[in-house]
N, C-alpha and C. Protein backbone atom coordinates (compact mmCIF):
# COMPACT_ATOMS: atom_id res chain seq x y z
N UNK A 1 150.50 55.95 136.70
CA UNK A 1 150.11 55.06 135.64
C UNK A 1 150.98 55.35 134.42
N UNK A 2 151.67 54.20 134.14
CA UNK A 2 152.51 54.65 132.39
C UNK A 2 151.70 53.59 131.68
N UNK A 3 151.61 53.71 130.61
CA UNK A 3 151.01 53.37 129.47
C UNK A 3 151.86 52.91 128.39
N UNK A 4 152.09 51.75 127.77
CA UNK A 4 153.33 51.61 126.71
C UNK A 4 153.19 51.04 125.42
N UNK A 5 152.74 51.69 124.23
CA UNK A 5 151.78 50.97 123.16
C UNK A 5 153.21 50.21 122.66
N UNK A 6 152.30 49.05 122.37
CA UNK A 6 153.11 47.51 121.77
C UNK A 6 152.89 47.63 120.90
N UNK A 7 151.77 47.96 119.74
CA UNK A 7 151.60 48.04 118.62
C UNK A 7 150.54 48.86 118.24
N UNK A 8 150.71 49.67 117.22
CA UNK A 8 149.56 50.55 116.69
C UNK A 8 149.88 50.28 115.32
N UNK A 9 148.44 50.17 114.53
CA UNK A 9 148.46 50.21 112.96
C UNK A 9 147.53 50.55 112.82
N UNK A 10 147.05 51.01 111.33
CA UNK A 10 145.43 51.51 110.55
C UNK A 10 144.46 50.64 111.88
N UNK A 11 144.02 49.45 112.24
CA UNK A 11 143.01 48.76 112.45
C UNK A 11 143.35 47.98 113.82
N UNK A 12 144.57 48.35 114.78
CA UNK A 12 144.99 47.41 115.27
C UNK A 12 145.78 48.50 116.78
N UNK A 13 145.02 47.99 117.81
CA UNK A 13 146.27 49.06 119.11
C UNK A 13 146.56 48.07 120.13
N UNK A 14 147.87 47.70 120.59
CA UNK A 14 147.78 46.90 121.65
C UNK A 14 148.52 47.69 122.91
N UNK A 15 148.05 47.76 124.05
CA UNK A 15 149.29 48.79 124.74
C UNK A 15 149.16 48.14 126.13
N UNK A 16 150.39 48.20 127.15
CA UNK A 16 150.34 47.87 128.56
C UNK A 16 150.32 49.01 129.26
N UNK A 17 149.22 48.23 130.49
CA UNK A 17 149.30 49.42 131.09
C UNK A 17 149.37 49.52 132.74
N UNK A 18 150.45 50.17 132.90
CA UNK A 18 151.47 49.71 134.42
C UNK A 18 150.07 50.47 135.51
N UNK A 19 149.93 49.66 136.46
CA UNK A 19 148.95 49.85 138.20
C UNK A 19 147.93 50.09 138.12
N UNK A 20 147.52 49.14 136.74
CA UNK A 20 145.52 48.71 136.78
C UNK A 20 145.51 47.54 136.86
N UNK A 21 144.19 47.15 137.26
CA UNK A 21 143.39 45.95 137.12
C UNK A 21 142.81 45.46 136.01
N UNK A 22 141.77 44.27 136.57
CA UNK A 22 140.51 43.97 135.88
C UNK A 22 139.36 45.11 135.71
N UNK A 23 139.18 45.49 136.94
CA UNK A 23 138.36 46.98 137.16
C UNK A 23 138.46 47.96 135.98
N UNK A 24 139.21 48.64 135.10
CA UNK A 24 139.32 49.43 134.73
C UNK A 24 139.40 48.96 133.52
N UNK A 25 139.88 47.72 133.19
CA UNK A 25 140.35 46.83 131.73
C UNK A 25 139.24 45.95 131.31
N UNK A 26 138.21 45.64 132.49
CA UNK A 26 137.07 45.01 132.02
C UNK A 26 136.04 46.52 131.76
N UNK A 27 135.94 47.50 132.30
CA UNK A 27 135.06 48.59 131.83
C UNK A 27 135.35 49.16 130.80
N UNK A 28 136.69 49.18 130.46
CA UNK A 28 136.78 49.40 129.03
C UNK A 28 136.53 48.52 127.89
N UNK A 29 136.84 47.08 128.29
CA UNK A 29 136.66 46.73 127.23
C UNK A 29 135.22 46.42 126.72
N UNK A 30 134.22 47.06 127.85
CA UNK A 30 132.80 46.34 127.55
C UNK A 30 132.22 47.50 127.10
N UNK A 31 132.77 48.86 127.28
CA UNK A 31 132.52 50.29 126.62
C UNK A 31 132.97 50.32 124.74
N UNK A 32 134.35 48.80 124.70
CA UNK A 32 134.58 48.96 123.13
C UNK A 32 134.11 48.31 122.91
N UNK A 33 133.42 47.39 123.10
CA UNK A 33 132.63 46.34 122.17
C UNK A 33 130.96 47.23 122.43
N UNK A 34 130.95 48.05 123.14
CA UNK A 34 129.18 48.49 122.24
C UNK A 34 129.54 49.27 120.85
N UNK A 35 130.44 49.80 120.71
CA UNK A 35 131.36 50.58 119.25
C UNK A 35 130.76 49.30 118.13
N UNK A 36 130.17 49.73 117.35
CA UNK A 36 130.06 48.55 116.27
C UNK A 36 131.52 48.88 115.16
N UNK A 37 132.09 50.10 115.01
CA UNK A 37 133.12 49.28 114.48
C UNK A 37 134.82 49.12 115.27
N UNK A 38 134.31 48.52 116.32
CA UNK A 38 135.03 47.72 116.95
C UNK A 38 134.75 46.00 116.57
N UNK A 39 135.81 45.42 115.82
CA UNK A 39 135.92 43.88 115.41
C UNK A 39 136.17 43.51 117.06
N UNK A 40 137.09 43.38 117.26
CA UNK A 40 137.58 42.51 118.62
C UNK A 40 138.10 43.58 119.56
N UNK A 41 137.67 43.50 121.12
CA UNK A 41 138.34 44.36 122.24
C UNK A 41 138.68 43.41 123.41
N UNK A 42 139.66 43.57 123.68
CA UNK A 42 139.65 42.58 125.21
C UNK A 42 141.40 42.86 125.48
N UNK A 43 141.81 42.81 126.81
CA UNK A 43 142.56 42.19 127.66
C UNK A 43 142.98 40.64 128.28
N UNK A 44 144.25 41.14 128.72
CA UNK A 44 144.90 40.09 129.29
C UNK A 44 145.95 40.26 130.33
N UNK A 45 145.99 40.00 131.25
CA UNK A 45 147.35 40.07 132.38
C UNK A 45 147.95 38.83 132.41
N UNK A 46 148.80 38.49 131.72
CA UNK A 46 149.51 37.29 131.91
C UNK A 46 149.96 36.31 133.24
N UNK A 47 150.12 37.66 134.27
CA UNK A 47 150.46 36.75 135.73
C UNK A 47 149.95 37.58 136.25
N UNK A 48 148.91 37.53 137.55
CA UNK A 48 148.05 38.49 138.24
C UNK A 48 149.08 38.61 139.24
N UNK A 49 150.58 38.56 139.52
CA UNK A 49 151.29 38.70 140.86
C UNK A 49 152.14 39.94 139.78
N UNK A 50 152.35 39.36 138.61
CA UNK A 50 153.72 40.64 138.07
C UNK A 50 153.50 41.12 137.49
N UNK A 51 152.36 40.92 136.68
CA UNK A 51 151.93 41.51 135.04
C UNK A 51 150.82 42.27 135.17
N UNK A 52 151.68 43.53 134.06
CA UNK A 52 150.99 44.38 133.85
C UNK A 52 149.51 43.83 132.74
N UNK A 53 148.18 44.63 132.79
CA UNK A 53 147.35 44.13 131.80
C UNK A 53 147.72 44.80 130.55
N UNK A 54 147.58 44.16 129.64
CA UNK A 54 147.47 44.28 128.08
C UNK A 54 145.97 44.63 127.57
N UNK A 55 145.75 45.65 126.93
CA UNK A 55 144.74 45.94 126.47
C UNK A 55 144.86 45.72 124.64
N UNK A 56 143.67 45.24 124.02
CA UNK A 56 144.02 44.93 122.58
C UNK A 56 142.49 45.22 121.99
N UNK A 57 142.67 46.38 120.79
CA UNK A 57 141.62 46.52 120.18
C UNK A 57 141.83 46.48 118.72
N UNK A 58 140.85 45.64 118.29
CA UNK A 58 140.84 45.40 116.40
C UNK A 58 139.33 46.40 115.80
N UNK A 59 140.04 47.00 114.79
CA UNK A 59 138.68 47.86 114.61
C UNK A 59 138.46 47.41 113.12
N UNK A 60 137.17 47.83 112.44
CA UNK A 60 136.54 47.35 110.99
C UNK A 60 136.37 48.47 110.43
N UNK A 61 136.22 48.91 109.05
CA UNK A 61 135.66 49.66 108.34
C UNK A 61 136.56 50.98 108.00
N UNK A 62 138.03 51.02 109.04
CA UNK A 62 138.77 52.22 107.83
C UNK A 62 138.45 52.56 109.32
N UNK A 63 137.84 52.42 110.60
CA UNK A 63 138.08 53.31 111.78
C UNK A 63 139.56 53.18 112.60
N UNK A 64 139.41 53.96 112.96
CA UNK A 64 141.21 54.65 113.89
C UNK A 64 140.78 53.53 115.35
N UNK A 65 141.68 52.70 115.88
CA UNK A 65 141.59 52.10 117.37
C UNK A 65 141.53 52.97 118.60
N UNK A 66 142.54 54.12 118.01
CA UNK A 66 142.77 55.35 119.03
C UNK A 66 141.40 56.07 119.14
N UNK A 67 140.87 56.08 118.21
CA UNK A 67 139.91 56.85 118.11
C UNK A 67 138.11 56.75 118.98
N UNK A 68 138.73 54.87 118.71
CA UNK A 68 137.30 54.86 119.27
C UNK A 68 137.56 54.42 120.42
N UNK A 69 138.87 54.01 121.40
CA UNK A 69 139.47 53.95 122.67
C UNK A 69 139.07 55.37 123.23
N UNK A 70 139.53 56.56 122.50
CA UNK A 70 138.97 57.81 123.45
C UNK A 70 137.15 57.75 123.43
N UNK A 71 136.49 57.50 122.36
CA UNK A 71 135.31 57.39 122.44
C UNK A 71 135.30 56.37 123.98
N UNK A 72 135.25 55.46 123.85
CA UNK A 72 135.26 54.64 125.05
C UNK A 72 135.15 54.97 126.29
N UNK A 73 136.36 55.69 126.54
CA UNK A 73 137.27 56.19 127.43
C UNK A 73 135.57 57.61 128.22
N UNK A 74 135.38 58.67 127.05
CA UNK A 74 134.70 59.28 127.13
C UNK A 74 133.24 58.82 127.34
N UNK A 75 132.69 57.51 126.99
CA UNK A 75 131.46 57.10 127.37
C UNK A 75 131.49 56.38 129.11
N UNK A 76 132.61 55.65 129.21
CA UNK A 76 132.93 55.67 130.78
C UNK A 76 132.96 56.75 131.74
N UNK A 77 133.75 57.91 131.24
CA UNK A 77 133.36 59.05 132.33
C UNK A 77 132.14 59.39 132.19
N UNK A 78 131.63 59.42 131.37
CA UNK A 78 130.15 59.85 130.91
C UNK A 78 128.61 58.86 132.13
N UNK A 79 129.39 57.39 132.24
CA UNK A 79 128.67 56.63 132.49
C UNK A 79 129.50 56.73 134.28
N UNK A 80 130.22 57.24 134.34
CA UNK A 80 130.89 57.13 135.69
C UNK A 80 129.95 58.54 136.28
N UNK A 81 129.87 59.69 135.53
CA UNK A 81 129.05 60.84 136.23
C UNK A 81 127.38 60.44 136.39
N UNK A 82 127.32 60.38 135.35
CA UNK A 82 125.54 59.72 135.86
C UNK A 82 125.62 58.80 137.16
N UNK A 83 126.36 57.63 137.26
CA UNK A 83 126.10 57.12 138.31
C UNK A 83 126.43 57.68 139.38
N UNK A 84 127.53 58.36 139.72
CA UNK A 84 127.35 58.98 140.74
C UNK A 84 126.40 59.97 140.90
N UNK A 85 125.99 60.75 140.12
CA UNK A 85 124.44 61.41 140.46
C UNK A 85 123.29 61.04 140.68
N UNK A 86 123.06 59.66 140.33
CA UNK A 86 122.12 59.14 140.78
C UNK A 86 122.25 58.69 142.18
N UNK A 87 123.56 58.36 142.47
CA UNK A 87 123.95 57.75 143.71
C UNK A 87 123.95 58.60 145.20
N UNK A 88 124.14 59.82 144.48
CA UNK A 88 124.48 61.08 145.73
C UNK A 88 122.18 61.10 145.67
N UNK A 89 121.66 61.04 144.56
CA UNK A 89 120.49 61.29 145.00
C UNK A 89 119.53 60.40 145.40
N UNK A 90 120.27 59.21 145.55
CA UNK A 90 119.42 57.99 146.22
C UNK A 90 119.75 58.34 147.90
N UNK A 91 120.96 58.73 147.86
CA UNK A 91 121.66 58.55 149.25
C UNK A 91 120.54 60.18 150.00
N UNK A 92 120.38 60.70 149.67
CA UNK A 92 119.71 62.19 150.16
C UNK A 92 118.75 61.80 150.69
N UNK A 93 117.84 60.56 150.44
CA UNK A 93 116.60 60.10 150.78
C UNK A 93 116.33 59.18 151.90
């Protein structure tokens, strides 16, 4: 996976990111929009045969994009371990 930021400013991150999907670009972006100061989060893959997805986050209030992308990032693994523990203990039964 390479990663290639297009733009970073105070309020603003846009970056591509080479051998993901929707899968990984829709869980993030639904992890930045519970962030209240996240203004706008979302993606885009321009051609689903060549293109890499574009990830784009606008933040409010003087917060860092980077900042609350690792928040994100960290509530997904967070939300990725619970489910599998619940999952290994449904499966036991």
């Amino acid at each position: 996976m390479r990663i290639i930021v297009l733009k970073k400013t105070e309020n603003e991150l846009k970056i591509e990111v080479e051998g993901v999907g929707h899968t990984l670009c829709n869980l993030l972006q639904n992890k930045l929009l519970e962030d209240e100061e996240v203004d706008v989060a979302g993606y885009d893959i321009p051609h689903p045969l060549a293109s890499n997805p574009i990830l784009y986050i606008r933040t409010r209030g003087g917060a860092s994009p980077v900042d609350v992308l690792i928040r994100a990032i960290e509530r997904t693994r967070e939300f990725n371990r619970e489910f599998g523990e619940k999952l290994k203990a449904v499966l036991k039964t």
